[in-house]
C-alpha atoms as a PDB file:
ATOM      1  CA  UNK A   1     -12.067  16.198 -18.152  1.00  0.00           C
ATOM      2  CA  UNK A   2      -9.937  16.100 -15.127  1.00  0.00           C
ATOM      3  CA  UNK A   3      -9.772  13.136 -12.808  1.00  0.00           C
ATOM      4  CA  UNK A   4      -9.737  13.198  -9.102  1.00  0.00           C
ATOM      5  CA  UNK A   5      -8.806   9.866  -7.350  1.00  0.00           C
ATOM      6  CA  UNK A   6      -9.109   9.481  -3.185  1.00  0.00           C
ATOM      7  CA  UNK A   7      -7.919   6.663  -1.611  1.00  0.00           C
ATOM      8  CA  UNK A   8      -8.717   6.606   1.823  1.00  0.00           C
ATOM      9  CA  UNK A   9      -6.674   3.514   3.486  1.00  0.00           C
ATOM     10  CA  UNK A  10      -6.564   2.618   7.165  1.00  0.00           C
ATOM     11  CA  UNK A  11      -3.111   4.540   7.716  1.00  0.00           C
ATOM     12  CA  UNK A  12      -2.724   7.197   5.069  1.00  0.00           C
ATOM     13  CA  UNK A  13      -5.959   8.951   3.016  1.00  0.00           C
ATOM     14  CA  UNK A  14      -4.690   9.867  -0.549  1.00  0.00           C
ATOM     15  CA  UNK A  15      -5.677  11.637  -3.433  1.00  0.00           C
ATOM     16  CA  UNK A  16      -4.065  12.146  -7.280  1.00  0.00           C
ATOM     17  CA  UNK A  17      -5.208  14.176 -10.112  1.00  0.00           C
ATOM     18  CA  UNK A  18      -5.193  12.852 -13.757  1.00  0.00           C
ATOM     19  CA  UNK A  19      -5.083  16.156 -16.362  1.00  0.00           C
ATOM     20  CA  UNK A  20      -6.777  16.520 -19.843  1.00  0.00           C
ATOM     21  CA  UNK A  21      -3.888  14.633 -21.240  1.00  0.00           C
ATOM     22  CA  UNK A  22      -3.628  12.133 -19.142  1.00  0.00           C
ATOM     23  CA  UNK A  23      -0.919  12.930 -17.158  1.00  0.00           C
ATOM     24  CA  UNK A  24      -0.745  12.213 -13.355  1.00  0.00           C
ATOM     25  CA  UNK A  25      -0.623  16.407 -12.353  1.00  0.00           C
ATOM     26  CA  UNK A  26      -0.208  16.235  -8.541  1.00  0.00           C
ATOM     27  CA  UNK A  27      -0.494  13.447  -5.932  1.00  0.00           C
ATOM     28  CA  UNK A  28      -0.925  13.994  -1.729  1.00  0.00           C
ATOM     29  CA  UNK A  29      -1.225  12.102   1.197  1.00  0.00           C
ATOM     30  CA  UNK A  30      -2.414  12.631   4.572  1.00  0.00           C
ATOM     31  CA  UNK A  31      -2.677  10.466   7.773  1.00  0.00           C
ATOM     32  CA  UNK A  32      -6.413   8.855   7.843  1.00  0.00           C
ATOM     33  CA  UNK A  33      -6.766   9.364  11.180  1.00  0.00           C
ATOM     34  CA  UNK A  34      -9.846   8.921  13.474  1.00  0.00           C
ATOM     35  CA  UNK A  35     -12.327   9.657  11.195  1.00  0.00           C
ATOM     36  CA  UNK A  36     -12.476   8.846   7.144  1.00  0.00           C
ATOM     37  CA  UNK A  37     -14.952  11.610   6.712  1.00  0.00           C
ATOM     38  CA  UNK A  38     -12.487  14.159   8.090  1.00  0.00           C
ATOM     39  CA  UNK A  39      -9.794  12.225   6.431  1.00  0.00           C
ATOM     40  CA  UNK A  40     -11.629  12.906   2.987  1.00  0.00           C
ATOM     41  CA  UNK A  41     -12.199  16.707   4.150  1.00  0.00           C
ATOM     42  CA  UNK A  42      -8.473  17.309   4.738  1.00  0.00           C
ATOM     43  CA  UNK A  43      -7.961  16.271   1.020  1.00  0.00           C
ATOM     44  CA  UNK A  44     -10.380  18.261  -0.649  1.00  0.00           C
ATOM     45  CA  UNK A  45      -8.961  21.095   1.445  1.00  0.00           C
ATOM     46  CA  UNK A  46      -5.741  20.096   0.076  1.00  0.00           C
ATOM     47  CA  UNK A  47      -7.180  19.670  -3.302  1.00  0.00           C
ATOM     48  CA  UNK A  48      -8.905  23.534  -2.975  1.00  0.00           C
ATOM     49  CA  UNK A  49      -5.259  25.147  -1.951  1.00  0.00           C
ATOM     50  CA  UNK A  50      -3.454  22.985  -5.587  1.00  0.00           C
ATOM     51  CA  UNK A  51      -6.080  24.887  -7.881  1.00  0.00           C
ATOM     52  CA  UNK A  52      -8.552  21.828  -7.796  1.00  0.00           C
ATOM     53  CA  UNK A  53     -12.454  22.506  -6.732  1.00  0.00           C
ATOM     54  CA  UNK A  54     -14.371  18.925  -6.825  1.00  0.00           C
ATOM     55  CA  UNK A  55     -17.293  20.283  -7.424  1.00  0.00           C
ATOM     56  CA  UNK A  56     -15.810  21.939 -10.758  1.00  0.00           C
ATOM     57  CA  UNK A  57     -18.449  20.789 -13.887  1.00  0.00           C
ATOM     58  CA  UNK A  58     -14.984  19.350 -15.538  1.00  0.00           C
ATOM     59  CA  UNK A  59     -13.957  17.675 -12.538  1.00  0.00           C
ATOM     60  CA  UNK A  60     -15.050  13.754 -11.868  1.00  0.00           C
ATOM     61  CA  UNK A  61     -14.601  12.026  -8.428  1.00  0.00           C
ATOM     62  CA  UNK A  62     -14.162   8.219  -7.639  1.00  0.00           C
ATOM     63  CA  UNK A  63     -13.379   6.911  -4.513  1.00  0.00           C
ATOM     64  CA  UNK A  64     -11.630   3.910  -3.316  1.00  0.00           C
ATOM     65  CA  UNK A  65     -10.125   2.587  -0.707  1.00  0.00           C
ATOM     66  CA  UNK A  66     -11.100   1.349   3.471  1.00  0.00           C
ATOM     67  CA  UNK A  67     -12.832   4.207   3.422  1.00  0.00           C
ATOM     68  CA  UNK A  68     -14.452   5.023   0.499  1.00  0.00           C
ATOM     69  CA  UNK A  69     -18.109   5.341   1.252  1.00  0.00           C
ATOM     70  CA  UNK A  70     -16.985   8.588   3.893  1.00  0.00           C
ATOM     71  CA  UNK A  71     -15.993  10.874   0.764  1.00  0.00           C
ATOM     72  CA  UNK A  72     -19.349  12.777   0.183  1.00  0.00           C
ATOM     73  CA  UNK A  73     -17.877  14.317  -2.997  1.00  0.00           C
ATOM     74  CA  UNK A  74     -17.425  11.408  -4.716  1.00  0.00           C
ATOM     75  CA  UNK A  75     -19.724  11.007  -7.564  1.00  0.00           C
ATOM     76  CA  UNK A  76     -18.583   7.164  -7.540  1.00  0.00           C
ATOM     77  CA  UNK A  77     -17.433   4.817  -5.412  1.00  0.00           C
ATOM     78  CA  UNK A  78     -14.815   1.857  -6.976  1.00  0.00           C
ATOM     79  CA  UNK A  79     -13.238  -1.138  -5.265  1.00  0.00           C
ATOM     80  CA  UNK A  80      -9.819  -0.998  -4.113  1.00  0.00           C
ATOM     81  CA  UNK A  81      -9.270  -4.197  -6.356  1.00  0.00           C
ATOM     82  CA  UNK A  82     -10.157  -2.516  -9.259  1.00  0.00           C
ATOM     83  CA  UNK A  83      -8.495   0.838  -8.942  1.00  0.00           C
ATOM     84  CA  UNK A  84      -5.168  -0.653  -7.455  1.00  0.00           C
ATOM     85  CA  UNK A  85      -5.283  -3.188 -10.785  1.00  0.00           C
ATOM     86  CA  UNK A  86      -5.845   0.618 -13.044  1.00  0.00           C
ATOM     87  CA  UNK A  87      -3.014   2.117 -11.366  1.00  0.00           C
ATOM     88  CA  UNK A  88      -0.726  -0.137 -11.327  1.00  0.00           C
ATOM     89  CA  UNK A  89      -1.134  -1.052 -15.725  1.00  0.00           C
ATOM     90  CA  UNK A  90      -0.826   2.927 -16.048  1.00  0.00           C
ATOM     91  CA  UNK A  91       2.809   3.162 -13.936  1.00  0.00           C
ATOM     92  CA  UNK A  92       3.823  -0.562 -14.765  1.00  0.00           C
ATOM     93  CA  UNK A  93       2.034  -2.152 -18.013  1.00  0.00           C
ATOM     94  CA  UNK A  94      -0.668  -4.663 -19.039  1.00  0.00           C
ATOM     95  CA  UNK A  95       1.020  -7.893 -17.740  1.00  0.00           C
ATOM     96  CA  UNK A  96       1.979  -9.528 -13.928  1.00  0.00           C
ATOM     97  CA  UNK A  97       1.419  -9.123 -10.339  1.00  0.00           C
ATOM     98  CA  UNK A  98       0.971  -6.712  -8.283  1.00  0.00           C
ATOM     99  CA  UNK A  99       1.825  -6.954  -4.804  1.00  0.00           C
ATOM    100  CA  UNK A 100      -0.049  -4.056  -2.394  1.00  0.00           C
ATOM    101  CA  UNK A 101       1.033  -3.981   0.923  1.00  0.00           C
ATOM    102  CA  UNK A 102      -1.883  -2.093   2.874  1.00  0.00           C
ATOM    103  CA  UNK A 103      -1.932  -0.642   6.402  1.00  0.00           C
ATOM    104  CA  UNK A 104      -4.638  -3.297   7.290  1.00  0.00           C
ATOM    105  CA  UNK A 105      -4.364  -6.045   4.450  1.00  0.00           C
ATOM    106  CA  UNK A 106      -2.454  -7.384   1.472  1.00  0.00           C
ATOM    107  CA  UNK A 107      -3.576  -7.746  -1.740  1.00  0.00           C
ATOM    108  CA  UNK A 108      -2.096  -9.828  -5.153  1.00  0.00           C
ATOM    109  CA  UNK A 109      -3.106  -9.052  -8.197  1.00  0.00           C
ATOM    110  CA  UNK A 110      -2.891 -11.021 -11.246  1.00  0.00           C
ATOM    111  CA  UNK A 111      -2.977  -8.353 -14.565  1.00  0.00           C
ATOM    112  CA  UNK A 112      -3.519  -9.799 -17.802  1.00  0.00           C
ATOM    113  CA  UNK A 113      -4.077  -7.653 -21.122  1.00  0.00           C
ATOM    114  CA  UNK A 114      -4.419  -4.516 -19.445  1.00  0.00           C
ATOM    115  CA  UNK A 115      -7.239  -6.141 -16.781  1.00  0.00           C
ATOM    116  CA  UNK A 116      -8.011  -7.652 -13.668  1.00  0.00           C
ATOM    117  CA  UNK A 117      -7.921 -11.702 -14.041  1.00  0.00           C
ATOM    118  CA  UNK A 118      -7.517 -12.655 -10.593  1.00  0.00           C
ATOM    119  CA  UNK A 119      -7.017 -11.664  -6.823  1.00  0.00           C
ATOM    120  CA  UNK A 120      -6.115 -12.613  -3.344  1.00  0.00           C
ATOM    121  CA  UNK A 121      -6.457 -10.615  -0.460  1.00  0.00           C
ATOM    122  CA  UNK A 122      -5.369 -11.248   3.074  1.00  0.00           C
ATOM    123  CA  UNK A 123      -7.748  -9.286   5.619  1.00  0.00           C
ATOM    124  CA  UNK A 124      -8.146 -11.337   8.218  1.00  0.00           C
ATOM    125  CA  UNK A 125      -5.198 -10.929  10.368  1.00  0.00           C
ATOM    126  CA  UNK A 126      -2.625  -8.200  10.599  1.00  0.00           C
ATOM    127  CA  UNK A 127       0.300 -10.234   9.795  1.00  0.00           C
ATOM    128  CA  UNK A 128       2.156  -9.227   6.871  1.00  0.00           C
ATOM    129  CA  UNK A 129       1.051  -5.904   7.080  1.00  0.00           C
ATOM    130  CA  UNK A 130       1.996  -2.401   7.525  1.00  0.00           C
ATOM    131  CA  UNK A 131       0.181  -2.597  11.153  1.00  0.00           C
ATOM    132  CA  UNK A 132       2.435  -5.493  11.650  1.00  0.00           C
ATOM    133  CA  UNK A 133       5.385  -3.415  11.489  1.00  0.00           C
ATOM    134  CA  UNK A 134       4.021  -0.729  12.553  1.00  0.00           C
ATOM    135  CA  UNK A 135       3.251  -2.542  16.161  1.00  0.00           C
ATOM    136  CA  UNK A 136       6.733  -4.401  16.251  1.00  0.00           C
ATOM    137  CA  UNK A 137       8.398  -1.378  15.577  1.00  0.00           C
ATOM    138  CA  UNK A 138       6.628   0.237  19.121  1.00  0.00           C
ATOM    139  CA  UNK A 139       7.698  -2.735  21.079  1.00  0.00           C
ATOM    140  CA  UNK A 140      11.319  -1.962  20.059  1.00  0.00           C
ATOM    141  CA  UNK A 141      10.719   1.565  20.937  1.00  0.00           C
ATOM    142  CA  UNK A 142      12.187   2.436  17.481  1.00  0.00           C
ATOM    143  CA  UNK A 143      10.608   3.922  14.083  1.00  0.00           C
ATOM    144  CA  UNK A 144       9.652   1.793  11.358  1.00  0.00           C
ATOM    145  CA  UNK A 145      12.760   3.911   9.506  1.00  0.00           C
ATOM    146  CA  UNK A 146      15.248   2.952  12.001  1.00  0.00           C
ATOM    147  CA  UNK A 147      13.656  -0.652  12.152  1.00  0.00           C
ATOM    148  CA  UNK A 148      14.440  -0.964   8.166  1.00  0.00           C
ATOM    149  CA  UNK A 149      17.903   0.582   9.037  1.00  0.00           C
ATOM    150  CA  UNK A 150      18.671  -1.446  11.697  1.00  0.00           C
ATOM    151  CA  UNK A 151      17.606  -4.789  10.237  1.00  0.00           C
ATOM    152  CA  UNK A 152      19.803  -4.573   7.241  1.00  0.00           C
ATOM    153  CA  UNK A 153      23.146  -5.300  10.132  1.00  0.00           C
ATOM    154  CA  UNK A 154      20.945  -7.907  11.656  1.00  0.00           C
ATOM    155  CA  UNK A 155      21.605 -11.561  11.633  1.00  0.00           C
ATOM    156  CA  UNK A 156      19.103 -13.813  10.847  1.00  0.00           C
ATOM    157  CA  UNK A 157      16.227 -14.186  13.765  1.00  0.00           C
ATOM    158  CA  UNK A 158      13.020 -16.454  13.083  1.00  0.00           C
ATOM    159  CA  UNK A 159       9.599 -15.333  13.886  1.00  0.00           C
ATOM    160  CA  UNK A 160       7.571 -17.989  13.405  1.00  0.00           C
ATOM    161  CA  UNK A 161       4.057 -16.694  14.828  1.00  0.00           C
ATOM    162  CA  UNK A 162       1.433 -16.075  12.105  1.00  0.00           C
ATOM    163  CA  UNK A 163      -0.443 -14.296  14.521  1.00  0.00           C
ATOM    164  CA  UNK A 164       0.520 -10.500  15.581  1.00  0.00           C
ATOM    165  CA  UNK A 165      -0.418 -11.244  19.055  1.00  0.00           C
ATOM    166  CA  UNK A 166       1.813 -14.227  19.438  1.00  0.00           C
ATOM    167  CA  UNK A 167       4.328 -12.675  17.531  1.00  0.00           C
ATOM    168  CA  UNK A 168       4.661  -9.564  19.618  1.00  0.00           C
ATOM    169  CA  UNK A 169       5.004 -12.103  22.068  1.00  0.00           C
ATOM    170  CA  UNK A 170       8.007 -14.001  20.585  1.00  0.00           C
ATOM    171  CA  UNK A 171       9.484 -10.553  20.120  1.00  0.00           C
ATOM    172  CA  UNK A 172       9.334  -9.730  24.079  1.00  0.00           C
ATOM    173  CA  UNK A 173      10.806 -13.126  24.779  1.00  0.00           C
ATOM    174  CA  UNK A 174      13.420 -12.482  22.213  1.00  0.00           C
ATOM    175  CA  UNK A 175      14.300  -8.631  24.300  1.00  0.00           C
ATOM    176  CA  UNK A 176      14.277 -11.224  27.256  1.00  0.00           C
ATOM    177  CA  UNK A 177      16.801 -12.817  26.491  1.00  0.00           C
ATOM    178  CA  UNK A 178      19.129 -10.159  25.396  1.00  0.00           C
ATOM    179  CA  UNK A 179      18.831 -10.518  21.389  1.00  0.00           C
ATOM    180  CA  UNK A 180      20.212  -7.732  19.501  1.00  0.00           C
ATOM    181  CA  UNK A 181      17.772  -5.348  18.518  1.00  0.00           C
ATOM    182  CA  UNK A 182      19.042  -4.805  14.991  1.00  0.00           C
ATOM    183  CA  UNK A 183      18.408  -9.412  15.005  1.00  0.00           C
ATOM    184  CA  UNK A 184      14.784  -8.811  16.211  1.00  0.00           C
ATOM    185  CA  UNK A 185      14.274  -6.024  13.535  1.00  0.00           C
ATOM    186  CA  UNK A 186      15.434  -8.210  10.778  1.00  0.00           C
ATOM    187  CA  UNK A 187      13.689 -10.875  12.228  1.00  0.00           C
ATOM    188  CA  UNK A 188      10.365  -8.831  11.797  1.00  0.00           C
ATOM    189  CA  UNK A 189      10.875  -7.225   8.364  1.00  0.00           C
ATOM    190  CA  UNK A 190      11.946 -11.388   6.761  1.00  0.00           C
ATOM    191  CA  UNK A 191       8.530 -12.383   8.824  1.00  0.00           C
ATOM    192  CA  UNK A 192       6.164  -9.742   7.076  1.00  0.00           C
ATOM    193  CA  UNK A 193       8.532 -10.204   3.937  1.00  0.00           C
ATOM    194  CA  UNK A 194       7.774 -14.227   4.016  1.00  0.00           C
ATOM    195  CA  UNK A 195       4.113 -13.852   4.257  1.00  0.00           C
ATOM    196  CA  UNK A 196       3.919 -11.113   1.417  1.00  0.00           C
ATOM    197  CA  UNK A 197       6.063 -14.134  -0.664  1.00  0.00           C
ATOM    198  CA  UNK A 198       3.832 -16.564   0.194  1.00  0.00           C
ATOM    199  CA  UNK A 199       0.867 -15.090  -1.285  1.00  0.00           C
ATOM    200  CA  UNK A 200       2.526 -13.505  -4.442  1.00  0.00           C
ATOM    201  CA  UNK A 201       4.503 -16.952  -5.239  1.00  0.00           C
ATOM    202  CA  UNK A 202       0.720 -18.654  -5.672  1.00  0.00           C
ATOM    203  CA  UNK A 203      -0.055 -15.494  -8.811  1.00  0.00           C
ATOM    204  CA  UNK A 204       1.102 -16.074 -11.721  1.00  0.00           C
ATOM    205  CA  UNK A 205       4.881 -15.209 -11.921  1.00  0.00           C
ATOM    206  CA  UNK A 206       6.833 -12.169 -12.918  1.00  0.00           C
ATOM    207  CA  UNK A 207       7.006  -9.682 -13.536  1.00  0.00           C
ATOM    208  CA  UNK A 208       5.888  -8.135 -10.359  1.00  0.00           C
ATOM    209  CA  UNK A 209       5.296  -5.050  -9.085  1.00  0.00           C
ATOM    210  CA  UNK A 210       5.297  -3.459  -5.589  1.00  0.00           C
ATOM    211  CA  UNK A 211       2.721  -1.162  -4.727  1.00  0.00           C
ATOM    212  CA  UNK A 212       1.186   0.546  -1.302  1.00  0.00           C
ATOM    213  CA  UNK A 213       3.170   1.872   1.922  1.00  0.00           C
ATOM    214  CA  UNK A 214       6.171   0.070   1.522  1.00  0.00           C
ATOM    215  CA  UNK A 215       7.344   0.698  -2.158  1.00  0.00           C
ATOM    216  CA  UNK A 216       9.833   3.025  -0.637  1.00  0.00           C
ATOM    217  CA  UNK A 217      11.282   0.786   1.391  1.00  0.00           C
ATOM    218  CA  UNK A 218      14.323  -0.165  -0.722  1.00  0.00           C
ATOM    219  CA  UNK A 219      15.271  -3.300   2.497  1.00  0.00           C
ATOM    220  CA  UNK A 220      11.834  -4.681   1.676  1.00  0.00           C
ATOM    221  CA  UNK A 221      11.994  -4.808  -2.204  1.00  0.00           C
ATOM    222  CA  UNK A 222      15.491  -6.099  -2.082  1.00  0.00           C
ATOM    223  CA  UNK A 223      14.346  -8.862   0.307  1.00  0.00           C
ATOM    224  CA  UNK A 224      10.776  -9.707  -1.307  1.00  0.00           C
ATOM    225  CA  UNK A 225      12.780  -9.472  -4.921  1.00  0.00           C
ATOM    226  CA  UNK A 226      15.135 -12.725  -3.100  1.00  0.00           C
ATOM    227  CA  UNK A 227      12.558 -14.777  -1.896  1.00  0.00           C
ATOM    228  CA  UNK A 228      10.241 -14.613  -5.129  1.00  0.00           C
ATOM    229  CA  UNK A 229      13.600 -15.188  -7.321  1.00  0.00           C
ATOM    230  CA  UNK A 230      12.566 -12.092  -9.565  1.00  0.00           C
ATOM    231  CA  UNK A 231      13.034  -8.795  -9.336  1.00  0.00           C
ATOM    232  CA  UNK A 232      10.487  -6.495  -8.237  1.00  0.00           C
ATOM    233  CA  UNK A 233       9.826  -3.490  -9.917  1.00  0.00           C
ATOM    234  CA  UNK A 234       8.315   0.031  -7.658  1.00  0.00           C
ATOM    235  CA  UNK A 235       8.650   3.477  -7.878  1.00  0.00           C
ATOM    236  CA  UNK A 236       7.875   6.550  -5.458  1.00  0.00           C
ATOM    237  CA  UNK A 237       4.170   6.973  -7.344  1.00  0.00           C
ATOM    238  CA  UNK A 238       3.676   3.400  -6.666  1.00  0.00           C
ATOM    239  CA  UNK A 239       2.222   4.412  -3.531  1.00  0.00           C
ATOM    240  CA  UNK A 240      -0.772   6.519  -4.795  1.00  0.00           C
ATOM    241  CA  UNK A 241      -1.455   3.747  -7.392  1.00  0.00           C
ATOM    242  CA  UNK A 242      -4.899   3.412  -5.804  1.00  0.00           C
ATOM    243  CA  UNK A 243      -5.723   6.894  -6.284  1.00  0.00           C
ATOM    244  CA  UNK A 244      -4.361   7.136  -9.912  1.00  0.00           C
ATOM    245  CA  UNK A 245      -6.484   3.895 -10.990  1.00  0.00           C
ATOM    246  CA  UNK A 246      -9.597   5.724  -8.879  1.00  0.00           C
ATOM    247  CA  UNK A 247      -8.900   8.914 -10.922  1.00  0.00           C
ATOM    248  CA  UNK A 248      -8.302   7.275 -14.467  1.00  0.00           C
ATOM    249  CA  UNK A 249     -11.212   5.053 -13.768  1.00  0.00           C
ATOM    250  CA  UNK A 250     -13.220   8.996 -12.976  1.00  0.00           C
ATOM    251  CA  UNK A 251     -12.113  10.551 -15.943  1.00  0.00           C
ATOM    252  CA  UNK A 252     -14.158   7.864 -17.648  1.00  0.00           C
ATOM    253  CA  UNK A 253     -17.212   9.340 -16.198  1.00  0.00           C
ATOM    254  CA  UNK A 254     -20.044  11.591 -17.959  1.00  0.00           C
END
């Protein structure tokens, strides 16, 4: 039986296949977009062109995600909690926390023996998100790249807002007054950094795992792996550890 996962997150829609053998056989991503439905279309297309036809009779769809009631070939539909927590014991193991970082929220998630024992999830406010950055890196009129680049020859800037709006508005007063841009950019990735702490520092302990937009961001695990005291552990799949847990958990399916 082969496995199709589809994440479809507020940013970036994604989809991996799990083989016969278990093996993760081909991951993709694709910018969300407007629309989750078309978002979910562009992936099956993608799917079709790799060799993989959802409606095969050994093929199994589960979908996860912001947008996971928009993927009309999904023969189930899975929380985010869930698959995240299944994708994250297949790339990492059965023990710690796991530490997504979503377009639109931020999730922790305690794994113990293989399972799910407890989460926290901050989707309430954009702070300490990839939107976060995302918008701070617009009113420097940079790239989140260069903003990651940049920050790393910063000095050290407080943001103290734990509101996006205000925040944004601490960062035009700080342009205002003529601070550096490379301070203000390391003054917004230690703010989203500090949050992301926050939260993880209340699970329960290492080792922990970075999953979601940002695994890739080498300035962010260096600085999340200081303030928690631990290192933190990630790896380029990391990101499509929603869609692996969604396609293990279809596999599973009759």
């Amino acid at each position: 039986m082969i496995g199709i996962g589809i994440d479809i997150g507020s940013t970036a829609a994604k989809a991996a296949v799990v083989d016969g053998e278990g093996s993760v056989a081909w991951t993709c991503v694709r910018p969300t977009g407007f629309s989750s439905v078309d978002a979910s279309e562009r992936l099956r297309e993608a799917l079709a062109a790799a060799g993989y036809d959802v409606t095969g009779d050994d093929v199994r769809v589960v979908a996860t995600g912001y947008g996971r009631v928009a993927v009309p070939y999904a023969h189930k539909v899975v929380t985010e909690i869930t698959c995240h927590g299944t994708g994250a014991v297949r790339l990492f193991g059965d023990h710690g926390t796991v530490i997504d970082v979503g377009g639109q929220d931020t999730k922790v998630i305690q794994i113990k023996g293989g399972r799910v024992a407890k989460f926290a999830m901050n989707d309430k406010c954009a702070a300490g998100t990839g939107r976060f950055l995302e918008i701070m890196a617009d009113r420097l009129g940079i790239s989140q790249q260069q903003m990651t680049v940049l920050s790393r020859s910063g000095g050290p800037t407080k943001i103290s807002s734990m509101c996006t709006v205000f925040a944004e508005s601490e960062v035009i007063s700080l342009i205002g007054r003529g601070e550096p841009r490379e301070n203000i950019a390391r003054g917004v990735i230690d703010s989203v950094v500090s949050r992301v702490a926050t939260m993880a520092g209340q699970a329960t302990g290492a080792p922990y795992y970075l999953t979601g937009g940002l695994c890739e961001n080498a300035y962010v695990v260096e600085r999340l792996a200081a303030l928690l005291g631990s290192p933190v552990t990630t790896s380029p799949q990391a990101r499509f550890a929603g869609a692996i847990g969604a396609a293990i958990r279809a596999q599973a399916l009759n």
